[in-house]
N, C-alpha and C. Protein backbone atom coordinates (compact mmCIF):
# COMPACT_ATOMS: atom_id res chain seq x y z
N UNK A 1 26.69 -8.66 12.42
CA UNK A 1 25.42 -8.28 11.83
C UNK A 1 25.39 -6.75 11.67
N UNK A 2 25.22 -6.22 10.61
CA UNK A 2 24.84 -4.65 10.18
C UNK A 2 23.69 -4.01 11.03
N UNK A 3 24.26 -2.32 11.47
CA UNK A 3 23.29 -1.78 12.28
C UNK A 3 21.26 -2.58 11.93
N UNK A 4 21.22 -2.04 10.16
CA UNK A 4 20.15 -2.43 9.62
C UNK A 4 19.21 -3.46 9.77
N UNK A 5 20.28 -4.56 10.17
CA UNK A 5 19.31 -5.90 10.93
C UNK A 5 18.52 -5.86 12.10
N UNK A 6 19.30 -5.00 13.01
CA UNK A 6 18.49 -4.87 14.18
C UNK A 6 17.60 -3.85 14.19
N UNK A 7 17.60 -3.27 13.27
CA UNK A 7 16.61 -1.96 12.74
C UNK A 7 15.41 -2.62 12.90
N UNK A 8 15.47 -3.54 11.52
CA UNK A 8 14.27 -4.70 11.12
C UNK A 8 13.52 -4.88 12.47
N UNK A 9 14.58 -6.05 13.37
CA UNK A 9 14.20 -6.51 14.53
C UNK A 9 13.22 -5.16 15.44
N UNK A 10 14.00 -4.13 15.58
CA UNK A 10 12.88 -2.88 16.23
C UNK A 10 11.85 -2.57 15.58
N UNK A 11 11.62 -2.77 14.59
CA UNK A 11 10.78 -2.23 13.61
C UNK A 11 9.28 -3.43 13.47
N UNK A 12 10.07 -4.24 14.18
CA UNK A 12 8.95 -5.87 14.12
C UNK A 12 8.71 -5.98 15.19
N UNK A 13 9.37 -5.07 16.38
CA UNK A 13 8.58 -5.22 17.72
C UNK A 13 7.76 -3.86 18.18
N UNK A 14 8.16 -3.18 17.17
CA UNK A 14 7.78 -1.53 17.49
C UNK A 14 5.99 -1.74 18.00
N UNK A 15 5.26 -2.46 17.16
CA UNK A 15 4.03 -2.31 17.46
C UNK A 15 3.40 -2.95 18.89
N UNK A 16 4.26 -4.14 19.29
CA UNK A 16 4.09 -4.44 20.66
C UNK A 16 4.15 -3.30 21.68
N UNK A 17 5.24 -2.21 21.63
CA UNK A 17 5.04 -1.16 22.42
C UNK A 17 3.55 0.08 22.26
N UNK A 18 3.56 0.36 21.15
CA UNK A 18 2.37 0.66 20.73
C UNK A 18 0.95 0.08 21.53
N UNK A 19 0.80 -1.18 21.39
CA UNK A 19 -0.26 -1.99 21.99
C UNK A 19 0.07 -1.96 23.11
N UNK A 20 1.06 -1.99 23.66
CA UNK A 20 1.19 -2.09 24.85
C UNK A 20 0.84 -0.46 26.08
N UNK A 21 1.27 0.66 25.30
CA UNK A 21 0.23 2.18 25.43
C UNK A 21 -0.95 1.63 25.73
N UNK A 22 -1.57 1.10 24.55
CA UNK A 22 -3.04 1.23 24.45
C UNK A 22 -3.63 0.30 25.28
N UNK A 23 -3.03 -0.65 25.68
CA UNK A 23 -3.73 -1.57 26.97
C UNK A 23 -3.60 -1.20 27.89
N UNK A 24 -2.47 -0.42 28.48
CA UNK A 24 -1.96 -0.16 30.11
C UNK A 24 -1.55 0.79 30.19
N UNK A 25 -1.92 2.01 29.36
CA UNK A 25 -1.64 3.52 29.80
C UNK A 25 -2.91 4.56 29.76
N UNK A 26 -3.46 4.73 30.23
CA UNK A 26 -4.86 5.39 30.01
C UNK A 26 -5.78 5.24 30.92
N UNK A 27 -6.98 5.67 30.74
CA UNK A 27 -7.92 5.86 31.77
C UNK A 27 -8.95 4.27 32.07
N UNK A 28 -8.44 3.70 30.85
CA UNK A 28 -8.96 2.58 30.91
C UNK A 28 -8.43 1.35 30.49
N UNK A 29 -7.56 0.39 31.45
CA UNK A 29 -6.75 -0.64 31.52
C UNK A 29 -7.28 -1.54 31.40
N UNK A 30 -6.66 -2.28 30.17
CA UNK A 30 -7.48 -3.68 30.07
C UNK A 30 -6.83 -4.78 31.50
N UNK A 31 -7.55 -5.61 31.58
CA UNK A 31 -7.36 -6.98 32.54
C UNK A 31 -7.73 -7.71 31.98
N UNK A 32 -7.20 -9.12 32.81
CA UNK A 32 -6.87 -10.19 31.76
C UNK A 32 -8.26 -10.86 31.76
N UNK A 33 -9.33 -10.52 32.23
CA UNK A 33 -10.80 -11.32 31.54
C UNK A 33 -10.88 -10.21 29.95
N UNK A 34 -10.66 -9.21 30.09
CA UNK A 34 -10.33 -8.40 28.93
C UNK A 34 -9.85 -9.04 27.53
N UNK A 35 -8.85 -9.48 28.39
CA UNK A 35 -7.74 -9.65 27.21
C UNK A 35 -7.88 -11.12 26.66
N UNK A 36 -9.79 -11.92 27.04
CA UNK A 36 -9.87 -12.97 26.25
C UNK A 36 -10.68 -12.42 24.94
N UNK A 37 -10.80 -11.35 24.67
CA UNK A 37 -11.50 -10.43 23.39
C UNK A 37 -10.33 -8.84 23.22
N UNK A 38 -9.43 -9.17 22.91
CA UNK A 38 -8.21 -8.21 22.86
C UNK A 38 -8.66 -7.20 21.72
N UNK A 39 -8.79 -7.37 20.46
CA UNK A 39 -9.07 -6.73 19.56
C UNK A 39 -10.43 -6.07 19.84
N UNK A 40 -11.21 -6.63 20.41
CA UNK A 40 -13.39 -5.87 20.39
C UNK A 40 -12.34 -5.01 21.55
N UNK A 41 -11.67 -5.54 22.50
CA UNK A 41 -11.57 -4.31 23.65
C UNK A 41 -10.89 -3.11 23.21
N UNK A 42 -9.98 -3.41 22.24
CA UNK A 42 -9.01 -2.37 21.42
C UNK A 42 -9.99 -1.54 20.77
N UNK A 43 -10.71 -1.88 20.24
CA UNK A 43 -11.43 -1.10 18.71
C UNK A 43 -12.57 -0.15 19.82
N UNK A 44 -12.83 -0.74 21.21
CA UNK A 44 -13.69 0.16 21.93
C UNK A 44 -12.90 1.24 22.70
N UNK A 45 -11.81 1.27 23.26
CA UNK A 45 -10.93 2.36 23.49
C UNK A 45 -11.03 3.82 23.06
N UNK A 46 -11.25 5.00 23.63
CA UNK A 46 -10.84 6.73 23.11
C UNK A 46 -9.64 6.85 23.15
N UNK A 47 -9.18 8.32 22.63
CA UNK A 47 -8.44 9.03 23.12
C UNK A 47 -6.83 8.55 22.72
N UNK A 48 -5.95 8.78 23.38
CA UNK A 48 -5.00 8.43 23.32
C UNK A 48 -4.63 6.86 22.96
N UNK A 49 -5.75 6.28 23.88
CA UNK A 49 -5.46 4.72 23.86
C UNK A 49 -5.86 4.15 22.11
N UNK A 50 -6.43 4.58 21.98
CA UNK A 50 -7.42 4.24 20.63
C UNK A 50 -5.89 4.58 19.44
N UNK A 51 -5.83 6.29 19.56
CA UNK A 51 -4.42 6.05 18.75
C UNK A 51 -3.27 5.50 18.41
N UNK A 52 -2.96 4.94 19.88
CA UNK A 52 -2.23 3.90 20.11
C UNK A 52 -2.24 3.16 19.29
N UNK A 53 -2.91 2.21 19.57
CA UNK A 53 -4.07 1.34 18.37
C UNK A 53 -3.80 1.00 17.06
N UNK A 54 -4.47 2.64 16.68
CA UNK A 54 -3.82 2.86 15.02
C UNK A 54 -2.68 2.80 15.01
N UNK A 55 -1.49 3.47 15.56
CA UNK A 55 -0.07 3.11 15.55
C UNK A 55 0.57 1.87 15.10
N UNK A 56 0.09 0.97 16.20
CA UNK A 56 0.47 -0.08 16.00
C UNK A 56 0.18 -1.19 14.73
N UNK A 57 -1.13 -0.74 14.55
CA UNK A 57 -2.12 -1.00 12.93
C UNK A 57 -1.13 -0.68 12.02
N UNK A 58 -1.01 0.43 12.25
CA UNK A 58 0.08 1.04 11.03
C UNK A 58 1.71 0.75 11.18
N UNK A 59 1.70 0.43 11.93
CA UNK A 59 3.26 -0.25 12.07
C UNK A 59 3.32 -1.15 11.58
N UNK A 60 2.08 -2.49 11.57
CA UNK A 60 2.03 -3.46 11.26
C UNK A 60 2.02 -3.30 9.29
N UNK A 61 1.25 -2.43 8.87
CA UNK A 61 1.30 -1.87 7.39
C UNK A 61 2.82 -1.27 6.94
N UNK A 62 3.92 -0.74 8.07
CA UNK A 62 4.84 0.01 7.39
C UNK A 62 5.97 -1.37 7.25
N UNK A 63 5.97 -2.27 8.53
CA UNK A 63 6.68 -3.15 8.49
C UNK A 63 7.44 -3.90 7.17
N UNK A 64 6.65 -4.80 6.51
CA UNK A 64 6.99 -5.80 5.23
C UNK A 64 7.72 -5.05 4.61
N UNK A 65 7.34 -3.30 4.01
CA UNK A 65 8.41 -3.21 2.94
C UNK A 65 9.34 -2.60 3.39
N UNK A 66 9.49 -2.15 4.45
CA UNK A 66 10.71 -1.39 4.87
C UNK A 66 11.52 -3.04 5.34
N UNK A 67 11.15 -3.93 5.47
CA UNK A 67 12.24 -5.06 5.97
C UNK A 67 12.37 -5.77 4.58
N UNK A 68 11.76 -5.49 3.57
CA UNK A 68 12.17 -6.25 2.43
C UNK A 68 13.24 -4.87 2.00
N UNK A 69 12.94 -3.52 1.91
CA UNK A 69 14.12 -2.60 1.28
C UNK A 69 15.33 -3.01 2.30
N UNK A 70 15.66 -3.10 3.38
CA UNK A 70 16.69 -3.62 3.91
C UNK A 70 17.62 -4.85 2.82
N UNK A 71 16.59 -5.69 3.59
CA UNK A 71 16.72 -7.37 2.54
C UNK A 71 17.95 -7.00 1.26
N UNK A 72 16.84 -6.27 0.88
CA UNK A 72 17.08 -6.39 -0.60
C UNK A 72 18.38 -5.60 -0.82
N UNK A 73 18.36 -4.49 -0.45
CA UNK A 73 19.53 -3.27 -0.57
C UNK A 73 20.73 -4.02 -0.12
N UNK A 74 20.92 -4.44 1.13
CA UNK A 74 22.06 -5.56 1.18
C UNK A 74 22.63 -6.60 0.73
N UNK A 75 21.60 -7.17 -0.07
CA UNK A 75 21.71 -8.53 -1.28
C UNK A 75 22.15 -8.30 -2.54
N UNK A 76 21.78 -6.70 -2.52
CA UNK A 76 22.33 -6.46 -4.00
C UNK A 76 23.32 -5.37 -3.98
N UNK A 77 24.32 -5.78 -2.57
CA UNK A 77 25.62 -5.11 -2.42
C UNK A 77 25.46 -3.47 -2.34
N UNK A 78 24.55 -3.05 -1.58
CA UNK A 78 24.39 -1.58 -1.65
C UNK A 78 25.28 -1.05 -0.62
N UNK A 79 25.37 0.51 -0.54
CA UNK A 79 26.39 0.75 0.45
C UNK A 79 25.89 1.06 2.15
N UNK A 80 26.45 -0.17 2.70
CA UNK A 80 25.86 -0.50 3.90
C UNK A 80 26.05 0.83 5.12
N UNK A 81 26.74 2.11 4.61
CA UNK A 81 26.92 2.94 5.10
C UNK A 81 25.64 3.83 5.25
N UNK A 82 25.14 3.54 3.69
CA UNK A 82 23.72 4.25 3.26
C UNK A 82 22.10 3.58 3.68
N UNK A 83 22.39 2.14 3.83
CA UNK A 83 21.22 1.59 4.20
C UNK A 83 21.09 1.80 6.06
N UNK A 84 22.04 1.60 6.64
CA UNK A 84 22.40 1.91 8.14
C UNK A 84 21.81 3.03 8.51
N UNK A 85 22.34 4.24 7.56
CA UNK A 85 21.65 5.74 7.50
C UNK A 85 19.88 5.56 7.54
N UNK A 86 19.84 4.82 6.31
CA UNK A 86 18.40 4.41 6.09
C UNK A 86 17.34 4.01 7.50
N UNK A 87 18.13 2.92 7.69
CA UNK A 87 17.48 2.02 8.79
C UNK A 87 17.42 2.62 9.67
N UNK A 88 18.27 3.47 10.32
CA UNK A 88 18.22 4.30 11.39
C UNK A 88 17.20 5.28 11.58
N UNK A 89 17.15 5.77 10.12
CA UNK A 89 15.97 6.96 10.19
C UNK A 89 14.78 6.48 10.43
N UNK A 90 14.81 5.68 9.33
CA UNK A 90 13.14 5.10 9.66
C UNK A 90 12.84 4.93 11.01
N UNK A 91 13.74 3.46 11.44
CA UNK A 91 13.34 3.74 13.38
C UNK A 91 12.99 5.10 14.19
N UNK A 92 13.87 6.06 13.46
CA UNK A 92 13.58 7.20 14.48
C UNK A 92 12.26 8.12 14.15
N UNK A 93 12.16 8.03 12.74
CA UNK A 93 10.83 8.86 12.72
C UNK A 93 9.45 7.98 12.67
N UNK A 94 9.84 6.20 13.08
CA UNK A 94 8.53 5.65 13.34
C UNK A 94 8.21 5.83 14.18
N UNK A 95 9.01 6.28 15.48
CA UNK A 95 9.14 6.72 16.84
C UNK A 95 8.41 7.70 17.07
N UNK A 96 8.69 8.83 16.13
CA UNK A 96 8.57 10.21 16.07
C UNK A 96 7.20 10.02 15.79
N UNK A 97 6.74 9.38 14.54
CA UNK A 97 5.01 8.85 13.67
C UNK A 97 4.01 8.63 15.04
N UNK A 98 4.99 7.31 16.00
CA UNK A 98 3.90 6.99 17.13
C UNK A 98 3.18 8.30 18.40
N UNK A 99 4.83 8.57 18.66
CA UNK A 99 4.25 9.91 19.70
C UNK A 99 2.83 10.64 18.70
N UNK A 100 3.53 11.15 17.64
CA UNK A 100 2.39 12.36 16.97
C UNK A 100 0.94 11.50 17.03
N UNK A 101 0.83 10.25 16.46
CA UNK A 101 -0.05 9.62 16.80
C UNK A 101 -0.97 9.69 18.13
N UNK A 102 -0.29 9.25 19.09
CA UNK A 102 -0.85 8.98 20.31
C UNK A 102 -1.49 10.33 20.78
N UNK A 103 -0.25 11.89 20.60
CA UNK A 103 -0.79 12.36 21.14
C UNK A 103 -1.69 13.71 20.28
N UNK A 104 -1.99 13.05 19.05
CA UNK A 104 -2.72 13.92 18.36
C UNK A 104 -2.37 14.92 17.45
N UNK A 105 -0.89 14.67 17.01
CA UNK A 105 -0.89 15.99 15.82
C UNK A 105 -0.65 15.40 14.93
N UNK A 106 -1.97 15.44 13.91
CA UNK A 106 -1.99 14.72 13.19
C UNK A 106 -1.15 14.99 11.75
N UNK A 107 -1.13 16.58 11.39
CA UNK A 107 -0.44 17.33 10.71
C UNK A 107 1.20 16.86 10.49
N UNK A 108 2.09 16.84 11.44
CA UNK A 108 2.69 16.51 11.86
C UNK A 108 3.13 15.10 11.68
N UNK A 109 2.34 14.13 12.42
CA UNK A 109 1.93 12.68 12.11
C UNK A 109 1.98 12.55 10.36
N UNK A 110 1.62 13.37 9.37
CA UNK A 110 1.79 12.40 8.13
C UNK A 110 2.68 12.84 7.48
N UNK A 111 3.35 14.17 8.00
CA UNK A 111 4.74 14.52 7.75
C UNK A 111 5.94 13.41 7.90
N UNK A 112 6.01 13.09 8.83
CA UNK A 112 6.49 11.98 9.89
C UNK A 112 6.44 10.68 8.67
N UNK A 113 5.20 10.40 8.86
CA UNK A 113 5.21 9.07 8.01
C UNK A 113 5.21 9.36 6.49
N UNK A 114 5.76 10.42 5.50
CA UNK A 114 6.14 10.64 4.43
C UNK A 114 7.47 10.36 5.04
N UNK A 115 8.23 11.27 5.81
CA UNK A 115 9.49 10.58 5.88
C UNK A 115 9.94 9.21 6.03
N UNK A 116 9.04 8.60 6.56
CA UNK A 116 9.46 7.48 6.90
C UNK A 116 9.26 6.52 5.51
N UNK A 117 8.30 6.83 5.38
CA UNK A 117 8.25 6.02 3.37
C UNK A 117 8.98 6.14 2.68
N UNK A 118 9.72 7.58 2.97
CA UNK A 118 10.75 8.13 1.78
C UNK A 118 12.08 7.45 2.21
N UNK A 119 12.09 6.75 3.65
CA UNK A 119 13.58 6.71 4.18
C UNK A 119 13.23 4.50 3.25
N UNK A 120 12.06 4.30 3.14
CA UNK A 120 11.99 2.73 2.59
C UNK A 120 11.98 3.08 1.17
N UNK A 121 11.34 3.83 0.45
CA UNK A 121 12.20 3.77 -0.98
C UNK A 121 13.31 4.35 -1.50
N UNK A 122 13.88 5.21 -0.50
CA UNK A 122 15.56 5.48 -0.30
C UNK A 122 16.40 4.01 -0.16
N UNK A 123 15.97 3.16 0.42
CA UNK A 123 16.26 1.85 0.55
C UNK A 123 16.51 0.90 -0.61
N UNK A 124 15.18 0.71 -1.46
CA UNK A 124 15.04 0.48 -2.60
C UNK A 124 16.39 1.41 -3.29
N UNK A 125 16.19 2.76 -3.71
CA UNK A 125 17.18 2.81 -4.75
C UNK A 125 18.54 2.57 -4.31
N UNK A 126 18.96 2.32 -3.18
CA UNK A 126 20.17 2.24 -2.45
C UNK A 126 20.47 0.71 -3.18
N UNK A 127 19.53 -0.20 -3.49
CA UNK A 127 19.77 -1.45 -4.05
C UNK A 127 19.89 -1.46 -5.20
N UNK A 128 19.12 -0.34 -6.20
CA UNK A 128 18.92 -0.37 -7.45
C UNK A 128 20.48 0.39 -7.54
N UNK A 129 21.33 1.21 -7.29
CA UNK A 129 22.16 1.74 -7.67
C UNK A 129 23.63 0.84 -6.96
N UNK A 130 23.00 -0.07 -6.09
CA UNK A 130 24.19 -1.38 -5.57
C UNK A 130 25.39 -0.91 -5.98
């Protein structure tokens, strides 16, 4: 299996870690009578935890097309040297997206996630030029 697959796979669990910040790192830990209203307890959260949150929100939004530019770039014989490159980055600056997130630079934060868009339609033309 190509680095890129397991990219996907990180990239589809990335937001579990995210949520997982925002429930059990902070000043205010959910418990499990909590966690029979997970989302009302999420959306009431500050601070760090709350960003968290969004992170993971937005992970859930960056997900689909960065695992379809994979998909696709490999189906249509692209150079798996270049999508690997691809896949890699993205993981690292979704990484990079969450910290700035969590801990507030937001400036920074959409720097971050331009790269990371740019590393999924880098993807795309990596297929279009197959």
């Amino acid at each position: 299996m190509i680095l890129a697959y397991w990219c996907v796979l990180i990239a589809a669990l990335m937001p579990i870690g995210f949520v997982a910040y925002a429930k059990f790192a902070g000043n205010k830990k959910m418990d499990f009578e909590q966690n029979r209203h997970p989302r009302r307890w999420l959306e009431q959260t500050e601070g760090a935890q709350q960003r968290a949150y969004w992170a993971q929100l937005n992970s859930f939004e960056a997900f689909p097309p960065f695992a379809a530019g994979v998909i696709i770039a490999v189906i249509s014989g692209g150079s798996i040297g270049a999508i690997n490159f691809f896949a890699v980055l993205f993981i690292l600056l979704r990484l990079v997206y969450g910290w700035c997130y969590i801990s507030d630079r937001a400036t920074l934060r959409s720097l971050v996630w331009g790269g990371a868009a740019a590393c999924t339609v880098a993807l795309f033309i990596v297929a279009a030029i197959g």
